[in-house]
PDB file of N, CA and C in Angstrom:
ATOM      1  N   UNK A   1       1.285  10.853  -9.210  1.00  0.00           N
ATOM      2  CA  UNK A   1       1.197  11.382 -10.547  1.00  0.00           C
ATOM      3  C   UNK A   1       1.636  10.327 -11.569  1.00  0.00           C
ATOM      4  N   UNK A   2       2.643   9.649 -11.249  1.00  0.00           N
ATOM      5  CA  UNK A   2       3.324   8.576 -12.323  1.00  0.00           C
ATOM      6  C   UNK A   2       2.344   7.421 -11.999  1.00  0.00           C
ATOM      7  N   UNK A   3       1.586   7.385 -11.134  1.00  0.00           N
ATOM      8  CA  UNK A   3       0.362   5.898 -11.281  1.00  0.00           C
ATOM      9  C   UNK A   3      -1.098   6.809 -11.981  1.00  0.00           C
ATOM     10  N   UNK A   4      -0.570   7.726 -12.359  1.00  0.00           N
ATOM     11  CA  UNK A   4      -1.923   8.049 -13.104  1.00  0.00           C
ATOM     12  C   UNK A   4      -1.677   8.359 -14.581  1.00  0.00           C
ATOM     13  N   UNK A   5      -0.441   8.283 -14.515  1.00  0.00           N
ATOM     14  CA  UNK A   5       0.246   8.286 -16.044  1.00  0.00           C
ATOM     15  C   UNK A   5      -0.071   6.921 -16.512  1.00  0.00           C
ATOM     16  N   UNK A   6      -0.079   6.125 -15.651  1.00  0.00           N
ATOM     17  CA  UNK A   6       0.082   4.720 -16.057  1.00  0.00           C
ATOM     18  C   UNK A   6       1.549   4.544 -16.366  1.00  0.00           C
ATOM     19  N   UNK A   7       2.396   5.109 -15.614  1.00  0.00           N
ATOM     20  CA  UNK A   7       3.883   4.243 -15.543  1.00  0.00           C
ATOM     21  C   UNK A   7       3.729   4.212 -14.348  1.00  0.00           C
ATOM     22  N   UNK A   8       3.169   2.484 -14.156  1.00  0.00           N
ATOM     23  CA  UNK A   8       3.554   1.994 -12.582  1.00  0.00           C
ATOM     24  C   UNK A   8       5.115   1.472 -11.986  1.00  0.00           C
ATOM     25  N   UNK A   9       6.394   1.170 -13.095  1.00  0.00           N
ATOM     26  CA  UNK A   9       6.804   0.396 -13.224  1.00  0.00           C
ATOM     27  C   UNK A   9       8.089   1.892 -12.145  1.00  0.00           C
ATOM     28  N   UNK A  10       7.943   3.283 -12.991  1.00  0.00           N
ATOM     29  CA  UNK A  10       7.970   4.072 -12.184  1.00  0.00           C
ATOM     30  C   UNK A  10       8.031   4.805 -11.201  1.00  0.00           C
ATOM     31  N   UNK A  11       6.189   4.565 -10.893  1.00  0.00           N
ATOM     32  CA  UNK A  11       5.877   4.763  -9.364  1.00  0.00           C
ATOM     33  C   UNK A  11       6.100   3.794  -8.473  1.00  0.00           C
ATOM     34  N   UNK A  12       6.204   2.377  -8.746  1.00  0.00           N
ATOM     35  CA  UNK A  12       6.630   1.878  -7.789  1.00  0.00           C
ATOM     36  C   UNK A  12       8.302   1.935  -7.502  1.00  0.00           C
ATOM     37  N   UNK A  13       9.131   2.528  -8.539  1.00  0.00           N
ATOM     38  CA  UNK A  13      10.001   2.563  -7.936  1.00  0.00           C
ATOM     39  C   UNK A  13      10.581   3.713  -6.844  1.00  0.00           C
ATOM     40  N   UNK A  14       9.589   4.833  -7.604  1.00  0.00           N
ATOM     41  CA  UNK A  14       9.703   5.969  -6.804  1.00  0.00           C
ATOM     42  C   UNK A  14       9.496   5.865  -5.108  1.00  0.00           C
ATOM     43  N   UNK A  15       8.020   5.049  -5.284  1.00  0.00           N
ATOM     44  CA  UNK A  15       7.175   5.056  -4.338  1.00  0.00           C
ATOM     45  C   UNK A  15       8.580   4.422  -3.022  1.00  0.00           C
ATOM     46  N   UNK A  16       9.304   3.245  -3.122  1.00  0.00           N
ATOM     47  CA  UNK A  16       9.645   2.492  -2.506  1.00  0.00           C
ATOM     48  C   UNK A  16      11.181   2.863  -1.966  1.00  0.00           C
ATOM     49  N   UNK A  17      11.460   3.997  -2.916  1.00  0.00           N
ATOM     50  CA  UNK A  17      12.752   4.915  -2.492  1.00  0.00           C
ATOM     51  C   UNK A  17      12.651   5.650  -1.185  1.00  0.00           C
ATOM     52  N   UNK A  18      10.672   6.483  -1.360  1.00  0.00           N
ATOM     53  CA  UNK A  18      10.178   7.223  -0.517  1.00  0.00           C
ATOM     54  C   UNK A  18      10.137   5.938   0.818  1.00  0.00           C
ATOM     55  N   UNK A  19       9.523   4.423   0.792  1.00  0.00           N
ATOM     56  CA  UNK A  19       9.157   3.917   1.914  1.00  0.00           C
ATOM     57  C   UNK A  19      10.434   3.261   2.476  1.00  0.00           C
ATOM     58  N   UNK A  20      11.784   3.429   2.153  1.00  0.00           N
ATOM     59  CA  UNK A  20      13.133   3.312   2.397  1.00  0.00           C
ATOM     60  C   UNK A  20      13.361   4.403   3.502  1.00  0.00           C
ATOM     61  N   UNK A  21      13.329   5.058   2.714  1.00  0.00           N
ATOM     62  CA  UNK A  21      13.685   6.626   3.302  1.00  0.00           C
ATOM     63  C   UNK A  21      13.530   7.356   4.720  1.00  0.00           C
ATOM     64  N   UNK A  22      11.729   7.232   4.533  1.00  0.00           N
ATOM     65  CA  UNK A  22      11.030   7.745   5.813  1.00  0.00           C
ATOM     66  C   UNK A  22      10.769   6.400   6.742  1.00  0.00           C
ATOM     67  N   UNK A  23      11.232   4.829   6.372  1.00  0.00           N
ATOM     68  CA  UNK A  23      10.940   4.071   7.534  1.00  0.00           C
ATOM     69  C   UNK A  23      12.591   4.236   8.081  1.00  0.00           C
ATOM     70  N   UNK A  24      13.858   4.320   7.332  1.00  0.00           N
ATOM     71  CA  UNK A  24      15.010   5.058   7.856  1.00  0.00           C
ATOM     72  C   UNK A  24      14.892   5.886   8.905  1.00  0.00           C
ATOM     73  N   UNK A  25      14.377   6.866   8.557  1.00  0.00           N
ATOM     74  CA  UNK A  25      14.196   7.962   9.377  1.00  0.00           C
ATOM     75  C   UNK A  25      13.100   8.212  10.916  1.00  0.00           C
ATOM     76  N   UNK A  26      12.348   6.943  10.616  1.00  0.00           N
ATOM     77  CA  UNK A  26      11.332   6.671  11.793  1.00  0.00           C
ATOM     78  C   UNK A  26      10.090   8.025  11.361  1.00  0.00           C
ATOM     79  N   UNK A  27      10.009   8.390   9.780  1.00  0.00           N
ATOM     80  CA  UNK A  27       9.243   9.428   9.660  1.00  0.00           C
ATOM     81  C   UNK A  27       7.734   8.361   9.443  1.00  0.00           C
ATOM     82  N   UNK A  28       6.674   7.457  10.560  1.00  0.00           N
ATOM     83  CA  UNK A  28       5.855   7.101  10.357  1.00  0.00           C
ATOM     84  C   UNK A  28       4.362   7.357   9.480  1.00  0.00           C
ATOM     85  N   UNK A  29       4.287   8.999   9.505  1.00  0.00           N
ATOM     86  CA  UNK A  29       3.245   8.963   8.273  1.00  0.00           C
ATOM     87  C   UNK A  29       3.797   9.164   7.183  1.00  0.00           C
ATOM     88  N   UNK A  30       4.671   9.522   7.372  1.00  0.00           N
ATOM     89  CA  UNK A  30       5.319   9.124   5.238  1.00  0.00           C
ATOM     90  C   UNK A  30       5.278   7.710   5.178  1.00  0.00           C
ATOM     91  N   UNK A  31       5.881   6.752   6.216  1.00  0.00           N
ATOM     92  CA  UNK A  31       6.225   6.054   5.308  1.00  0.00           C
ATOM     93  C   UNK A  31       5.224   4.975   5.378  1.00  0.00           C
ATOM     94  N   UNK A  32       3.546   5.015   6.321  1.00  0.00           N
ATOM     95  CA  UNK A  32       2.440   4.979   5.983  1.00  0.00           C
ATOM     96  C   UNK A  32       1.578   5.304   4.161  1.00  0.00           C
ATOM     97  N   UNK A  33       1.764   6.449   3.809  1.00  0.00           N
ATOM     98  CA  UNK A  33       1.384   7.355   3.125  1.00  0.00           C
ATOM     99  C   UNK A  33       1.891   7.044   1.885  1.00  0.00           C
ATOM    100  N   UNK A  34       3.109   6.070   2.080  1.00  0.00           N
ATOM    101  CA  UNK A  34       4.050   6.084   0.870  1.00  0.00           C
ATOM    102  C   UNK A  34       3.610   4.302   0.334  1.00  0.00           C
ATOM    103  N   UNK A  35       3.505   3.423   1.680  1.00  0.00           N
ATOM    104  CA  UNK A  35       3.409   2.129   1.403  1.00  0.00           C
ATOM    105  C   UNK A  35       1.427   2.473   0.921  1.00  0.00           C
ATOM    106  N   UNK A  36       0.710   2.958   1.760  1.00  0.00           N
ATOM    107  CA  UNK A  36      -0.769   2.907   1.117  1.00  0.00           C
ATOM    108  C   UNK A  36      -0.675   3.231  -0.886  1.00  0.00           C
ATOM    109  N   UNK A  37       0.230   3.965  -0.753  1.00  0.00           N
ATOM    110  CA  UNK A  37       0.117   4.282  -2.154  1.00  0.00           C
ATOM    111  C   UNK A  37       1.058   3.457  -3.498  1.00  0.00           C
ATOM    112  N   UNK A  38       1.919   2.667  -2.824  1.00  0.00           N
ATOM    113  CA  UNK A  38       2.894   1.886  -3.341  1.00  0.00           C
ATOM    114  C   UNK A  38       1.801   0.369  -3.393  1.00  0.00           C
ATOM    115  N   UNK A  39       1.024   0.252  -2.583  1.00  0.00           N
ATOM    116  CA  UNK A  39       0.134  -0.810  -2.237  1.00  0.00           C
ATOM    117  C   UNK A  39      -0.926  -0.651  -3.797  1.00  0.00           C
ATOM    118  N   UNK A  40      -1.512   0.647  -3.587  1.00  0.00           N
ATOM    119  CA  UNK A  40      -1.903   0.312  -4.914  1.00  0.00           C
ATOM    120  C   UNK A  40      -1.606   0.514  -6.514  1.00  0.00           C
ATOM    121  N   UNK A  41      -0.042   0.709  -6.251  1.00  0.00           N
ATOM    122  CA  UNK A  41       0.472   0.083  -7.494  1.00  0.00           C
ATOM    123  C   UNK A  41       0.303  -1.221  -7.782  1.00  0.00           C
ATOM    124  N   UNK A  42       0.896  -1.444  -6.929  1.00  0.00           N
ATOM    125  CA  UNK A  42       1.051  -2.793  -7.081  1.00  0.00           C
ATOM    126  C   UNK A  42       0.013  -3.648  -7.299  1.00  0.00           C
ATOM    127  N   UNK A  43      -1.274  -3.310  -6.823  1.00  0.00           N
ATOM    128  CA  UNK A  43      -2.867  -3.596  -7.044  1.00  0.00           C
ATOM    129  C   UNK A  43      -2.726  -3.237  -8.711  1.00  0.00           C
ATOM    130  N   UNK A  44      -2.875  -2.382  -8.802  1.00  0.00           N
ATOM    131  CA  UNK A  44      -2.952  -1.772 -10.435  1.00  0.00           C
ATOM    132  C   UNK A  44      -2.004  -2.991 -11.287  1.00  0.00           C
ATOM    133  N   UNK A  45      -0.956  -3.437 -10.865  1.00  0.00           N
ATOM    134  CA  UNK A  45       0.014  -4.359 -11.630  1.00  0.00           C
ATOM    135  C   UNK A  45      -0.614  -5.689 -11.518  1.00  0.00           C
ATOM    136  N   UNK A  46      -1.429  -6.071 -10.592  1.00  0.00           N
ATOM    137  CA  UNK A  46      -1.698  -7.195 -10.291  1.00  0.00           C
ATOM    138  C   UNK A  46      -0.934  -7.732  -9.406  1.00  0.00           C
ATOM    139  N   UNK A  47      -0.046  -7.633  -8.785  1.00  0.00           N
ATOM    140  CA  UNK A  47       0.772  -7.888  -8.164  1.00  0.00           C
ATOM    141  C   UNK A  47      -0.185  -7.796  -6.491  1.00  0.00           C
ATOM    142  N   UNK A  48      -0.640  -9.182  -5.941  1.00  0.00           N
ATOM    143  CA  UNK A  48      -1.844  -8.979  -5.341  1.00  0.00           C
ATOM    144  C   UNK A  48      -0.938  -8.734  -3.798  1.00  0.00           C
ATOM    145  N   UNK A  49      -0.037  -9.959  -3.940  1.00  0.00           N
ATOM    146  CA  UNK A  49       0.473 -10.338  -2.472  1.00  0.00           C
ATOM    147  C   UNK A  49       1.212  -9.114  -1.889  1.00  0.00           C
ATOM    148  N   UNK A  50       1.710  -8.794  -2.906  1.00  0.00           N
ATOM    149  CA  UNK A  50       2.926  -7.314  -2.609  1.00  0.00           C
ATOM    150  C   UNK A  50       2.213  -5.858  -1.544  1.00  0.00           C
ATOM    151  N   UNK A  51       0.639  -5.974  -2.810  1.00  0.00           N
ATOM    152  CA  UNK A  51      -0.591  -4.738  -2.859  1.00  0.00           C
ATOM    153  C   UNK A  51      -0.403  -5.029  -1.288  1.00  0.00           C
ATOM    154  N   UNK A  52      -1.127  -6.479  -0.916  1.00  0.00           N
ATOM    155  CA  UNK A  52      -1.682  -7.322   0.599  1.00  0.00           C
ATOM    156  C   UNK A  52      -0.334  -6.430   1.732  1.00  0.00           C
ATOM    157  N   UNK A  53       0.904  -6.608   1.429  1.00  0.00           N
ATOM    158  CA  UNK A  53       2.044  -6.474   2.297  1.00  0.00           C
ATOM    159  C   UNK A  53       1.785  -4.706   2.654  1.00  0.00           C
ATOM    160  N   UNK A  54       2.210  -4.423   1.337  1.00  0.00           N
ATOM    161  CA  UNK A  54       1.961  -2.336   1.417  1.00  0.00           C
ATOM    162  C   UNK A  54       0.678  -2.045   2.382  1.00  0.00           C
ATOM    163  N   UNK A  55      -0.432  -2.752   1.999  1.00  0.00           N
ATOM    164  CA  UNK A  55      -1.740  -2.014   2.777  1.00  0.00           C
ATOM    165  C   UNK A  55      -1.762  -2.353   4.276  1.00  0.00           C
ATOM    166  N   UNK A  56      -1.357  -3.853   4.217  1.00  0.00           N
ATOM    167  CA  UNK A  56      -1.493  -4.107   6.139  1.00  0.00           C
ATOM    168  C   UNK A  56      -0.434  -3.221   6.760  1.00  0.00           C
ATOM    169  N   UNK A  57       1.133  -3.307   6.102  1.00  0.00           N
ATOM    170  CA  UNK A  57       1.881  -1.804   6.665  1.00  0.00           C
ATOM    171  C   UNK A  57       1.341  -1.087   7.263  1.00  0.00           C
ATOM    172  N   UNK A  58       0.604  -0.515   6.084  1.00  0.00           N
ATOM    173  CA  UNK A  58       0.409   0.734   6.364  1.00  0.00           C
ATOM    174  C   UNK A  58      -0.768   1.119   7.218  1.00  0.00           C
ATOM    175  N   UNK A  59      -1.585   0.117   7.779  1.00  0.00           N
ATOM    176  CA  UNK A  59      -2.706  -0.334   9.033  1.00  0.00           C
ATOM    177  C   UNK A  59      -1.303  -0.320  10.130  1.00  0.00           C
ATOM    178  N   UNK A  60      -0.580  -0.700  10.439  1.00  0.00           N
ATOM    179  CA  UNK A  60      -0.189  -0.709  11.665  1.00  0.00           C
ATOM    180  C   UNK A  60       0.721   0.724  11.750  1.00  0.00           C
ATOM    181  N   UNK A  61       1.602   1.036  10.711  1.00  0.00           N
ATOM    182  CA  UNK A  61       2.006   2.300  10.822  1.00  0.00           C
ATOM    183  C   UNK A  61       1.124   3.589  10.770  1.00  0.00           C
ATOM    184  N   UNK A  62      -0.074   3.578  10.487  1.00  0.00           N
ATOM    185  CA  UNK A  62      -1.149   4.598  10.860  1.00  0.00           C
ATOM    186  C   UNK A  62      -1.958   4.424  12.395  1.00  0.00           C
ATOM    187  N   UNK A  63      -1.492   3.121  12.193  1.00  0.00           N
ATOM    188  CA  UNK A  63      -2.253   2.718  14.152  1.00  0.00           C
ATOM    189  C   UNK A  63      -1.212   3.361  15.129  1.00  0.00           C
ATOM    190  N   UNK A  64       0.547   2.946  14.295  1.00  0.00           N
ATOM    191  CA  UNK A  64       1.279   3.529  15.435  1.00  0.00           C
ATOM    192  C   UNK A  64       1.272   5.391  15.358  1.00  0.00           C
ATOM    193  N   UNK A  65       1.092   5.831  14.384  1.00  0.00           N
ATOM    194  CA  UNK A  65       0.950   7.188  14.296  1.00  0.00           C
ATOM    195  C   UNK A  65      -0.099   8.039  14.736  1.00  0.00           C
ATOM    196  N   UNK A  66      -1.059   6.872  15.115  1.00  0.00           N
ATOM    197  CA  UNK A  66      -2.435   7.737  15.603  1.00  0.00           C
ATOM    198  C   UNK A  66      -3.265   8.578  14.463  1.00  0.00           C
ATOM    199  N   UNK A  67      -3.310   7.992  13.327  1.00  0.00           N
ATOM    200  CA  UNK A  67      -3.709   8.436  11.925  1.00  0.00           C
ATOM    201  C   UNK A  67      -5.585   8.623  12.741  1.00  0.00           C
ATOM    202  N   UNK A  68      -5.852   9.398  11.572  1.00  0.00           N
ATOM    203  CA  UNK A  68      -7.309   9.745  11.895  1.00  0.00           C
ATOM    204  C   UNK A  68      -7.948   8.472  11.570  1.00  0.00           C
ATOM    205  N   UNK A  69      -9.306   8.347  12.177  1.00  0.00           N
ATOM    206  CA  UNK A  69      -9.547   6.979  11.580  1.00  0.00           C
ATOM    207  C   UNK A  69     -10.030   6.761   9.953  1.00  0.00           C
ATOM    208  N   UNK A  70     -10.747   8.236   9.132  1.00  0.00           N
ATOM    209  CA  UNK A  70     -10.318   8.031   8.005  1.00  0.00           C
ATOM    210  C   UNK A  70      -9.311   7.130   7.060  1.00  0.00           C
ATOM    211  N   UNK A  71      -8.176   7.392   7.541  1.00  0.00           N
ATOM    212  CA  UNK A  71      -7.037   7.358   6.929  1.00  0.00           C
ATOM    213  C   UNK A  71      -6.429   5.560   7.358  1.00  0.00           C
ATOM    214  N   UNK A  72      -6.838   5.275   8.771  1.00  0.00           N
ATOM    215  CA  UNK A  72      -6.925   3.585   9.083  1.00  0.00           C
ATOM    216  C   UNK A  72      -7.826   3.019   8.862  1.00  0.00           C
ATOM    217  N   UNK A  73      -8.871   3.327   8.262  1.00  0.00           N
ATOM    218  CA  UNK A  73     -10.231   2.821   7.519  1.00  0.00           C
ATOM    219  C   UNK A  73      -9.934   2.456   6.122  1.00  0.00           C
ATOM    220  N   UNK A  74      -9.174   3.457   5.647  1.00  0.00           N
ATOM    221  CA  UNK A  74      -9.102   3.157   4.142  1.00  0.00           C
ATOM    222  C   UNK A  74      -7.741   2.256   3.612  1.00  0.00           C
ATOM    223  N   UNK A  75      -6.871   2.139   5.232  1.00  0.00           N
ATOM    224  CA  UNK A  75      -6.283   1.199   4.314  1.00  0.00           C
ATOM    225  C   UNK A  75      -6.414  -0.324   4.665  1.00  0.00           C
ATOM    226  N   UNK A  76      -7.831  -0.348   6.352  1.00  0.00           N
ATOM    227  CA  UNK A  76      -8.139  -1.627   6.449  1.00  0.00           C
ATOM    228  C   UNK A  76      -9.344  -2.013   5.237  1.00  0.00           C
ATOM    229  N   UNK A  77      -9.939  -1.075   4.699  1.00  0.00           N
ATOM    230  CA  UNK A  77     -10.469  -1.394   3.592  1.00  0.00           C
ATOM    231  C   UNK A  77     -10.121  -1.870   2.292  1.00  0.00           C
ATOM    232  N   UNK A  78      -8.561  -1.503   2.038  1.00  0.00           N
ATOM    233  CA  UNK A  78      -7.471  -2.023   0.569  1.00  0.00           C
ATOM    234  C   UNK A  78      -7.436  -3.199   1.428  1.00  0.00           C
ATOM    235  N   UNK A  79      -7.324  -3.757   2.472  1.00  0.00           N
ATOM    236  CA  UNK A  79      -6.710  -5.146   2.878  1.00  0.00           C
ATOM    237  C   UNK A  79      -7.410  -6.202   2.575  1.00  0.00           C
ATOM    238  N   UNK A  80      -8.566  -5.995   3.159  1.00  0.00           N
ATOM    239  CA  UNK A  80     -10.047  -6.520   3.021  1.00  0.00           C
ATOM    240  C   UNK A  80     -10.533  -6.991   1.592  1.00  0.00           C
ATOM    241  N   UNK A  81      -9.978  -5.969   0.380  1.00  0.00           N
ATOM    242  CA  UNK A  81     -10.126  -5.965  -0.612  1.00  0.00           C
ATOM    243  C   UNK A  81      -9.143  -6.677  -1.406  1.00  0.00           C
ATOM    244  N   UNK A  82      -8.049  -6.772  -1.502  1.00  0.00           N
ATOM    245  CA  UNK A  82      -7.205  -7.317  -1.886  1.00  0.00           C
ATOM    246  C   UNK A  82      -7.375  -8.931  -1.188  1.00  0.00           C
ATOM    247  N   UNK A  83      -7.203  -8.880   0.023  1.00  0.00           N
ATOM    248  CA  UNK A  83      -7.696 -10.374   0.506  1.00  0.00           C
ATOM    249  C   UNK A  83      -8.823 -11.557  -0.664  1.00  0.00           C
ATOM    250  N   UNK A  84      -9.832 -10.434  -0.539  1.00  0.00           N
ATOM    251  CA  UNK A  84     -11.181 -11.085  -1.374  1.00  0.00           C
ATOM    252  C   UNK A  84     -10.544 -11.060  -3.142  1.00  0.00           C
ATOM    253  N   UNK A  85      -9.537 -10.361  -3.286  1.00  0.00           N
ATOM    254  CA  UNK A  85      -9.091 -10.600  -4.877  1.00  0.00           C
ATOM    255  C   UNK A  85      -7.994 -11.865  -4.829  1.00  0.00           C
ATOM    256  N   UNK A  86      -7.454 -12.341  -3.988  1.00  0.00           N
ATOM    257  CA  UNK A  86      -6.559 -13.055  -3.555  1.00  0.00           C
ATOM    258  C   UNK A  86      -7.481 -14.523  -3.326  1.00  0.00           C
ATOM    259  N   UNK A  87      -8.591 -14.334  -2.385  1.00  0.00           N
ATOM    260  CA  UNK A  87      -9.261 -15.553  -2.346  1.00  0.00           C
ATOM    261  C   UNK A  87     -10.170 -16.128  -3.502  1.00  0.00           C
ATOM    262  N   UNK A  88     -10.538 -14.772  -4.276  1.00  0.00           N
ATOM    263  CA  UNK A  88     -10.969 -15.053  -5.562  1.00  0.00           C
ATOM    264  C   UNK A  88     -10.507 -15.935  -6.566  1.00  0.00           C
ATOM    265  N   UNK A  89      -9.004 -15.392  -6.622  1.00  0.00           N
ATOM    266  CA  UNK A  89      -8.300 -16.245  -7.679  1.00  0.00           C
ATOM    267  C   UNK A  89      -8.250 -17.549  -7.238  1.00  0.00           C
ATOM    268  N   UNK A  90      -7.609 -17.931  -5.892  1.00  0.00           N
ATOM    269  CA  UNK A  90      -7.289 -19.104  -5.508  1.00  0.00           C
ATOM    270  C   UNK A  90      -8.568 -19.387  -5.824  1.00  0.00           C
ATOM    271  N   UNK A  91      -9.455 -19.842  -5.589  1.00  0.00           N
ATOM    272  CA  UNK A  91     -10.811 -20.222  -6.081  1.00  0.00           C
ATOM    273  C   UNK A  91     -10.970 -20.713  -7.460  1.00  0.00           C
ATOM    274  N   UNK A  92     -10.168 -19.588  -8.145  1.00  0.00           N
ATOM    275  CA  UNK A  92     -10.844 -20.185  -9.801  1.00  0.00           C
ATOM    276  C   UNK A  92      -9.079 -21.213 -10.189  1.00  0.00           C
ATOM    277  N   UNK A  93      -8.480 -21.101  -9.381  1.00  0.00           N
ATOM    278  CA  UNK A  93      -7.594 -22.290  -9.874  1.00  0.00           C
ATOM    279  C   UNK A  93      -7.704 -23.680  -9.258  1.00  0.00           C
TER     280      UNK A  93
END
């Protein structure tokens, strides 16, 4: 809700309380659920490398959870994506 407000500054802090919390707790789809979505804050901020860290997370913590493949599709798809925004830039510098 606070990344659709457009206070990311917010949600990512919220977000990262939540991926504290439930990787504490060994609660794996939260804290899947929490980094996919903290990932694209941080996308939204520009903040590319951070986005890169949250989304591959959250590929192996949905692999270890046995996530539907929906749900490990879409965040090997943020990776993929962020990668190509990452190789982009390096490119134009």
């Amino acid at each position: 809700m606070l990344q659709a407000q457009g206070k990311l500054d917010d949600a990512a802090y919220e977000l990262t309380h939540c991926v504290a919390d439930a990787e504490t707790h060994d609660w794996t789809h939260v804290a899947a659920f929490a980094r996919q979505h903290r990932g694209k804050v941080h996308f939204d901020q520009g903040n590319l490398e951070d986005a890169l860290t949250d989304f591959t997370a959250a590929v192996f913590l949905r692999e270890k959870a046995g996530a539907p493949t929906d749900q490990l599709e879409s965040s090997l798809i943020a990776v993929a994506v962020v990668e190509s925004f990452i190789a982009e830039r390096d490119q134009a510098r």
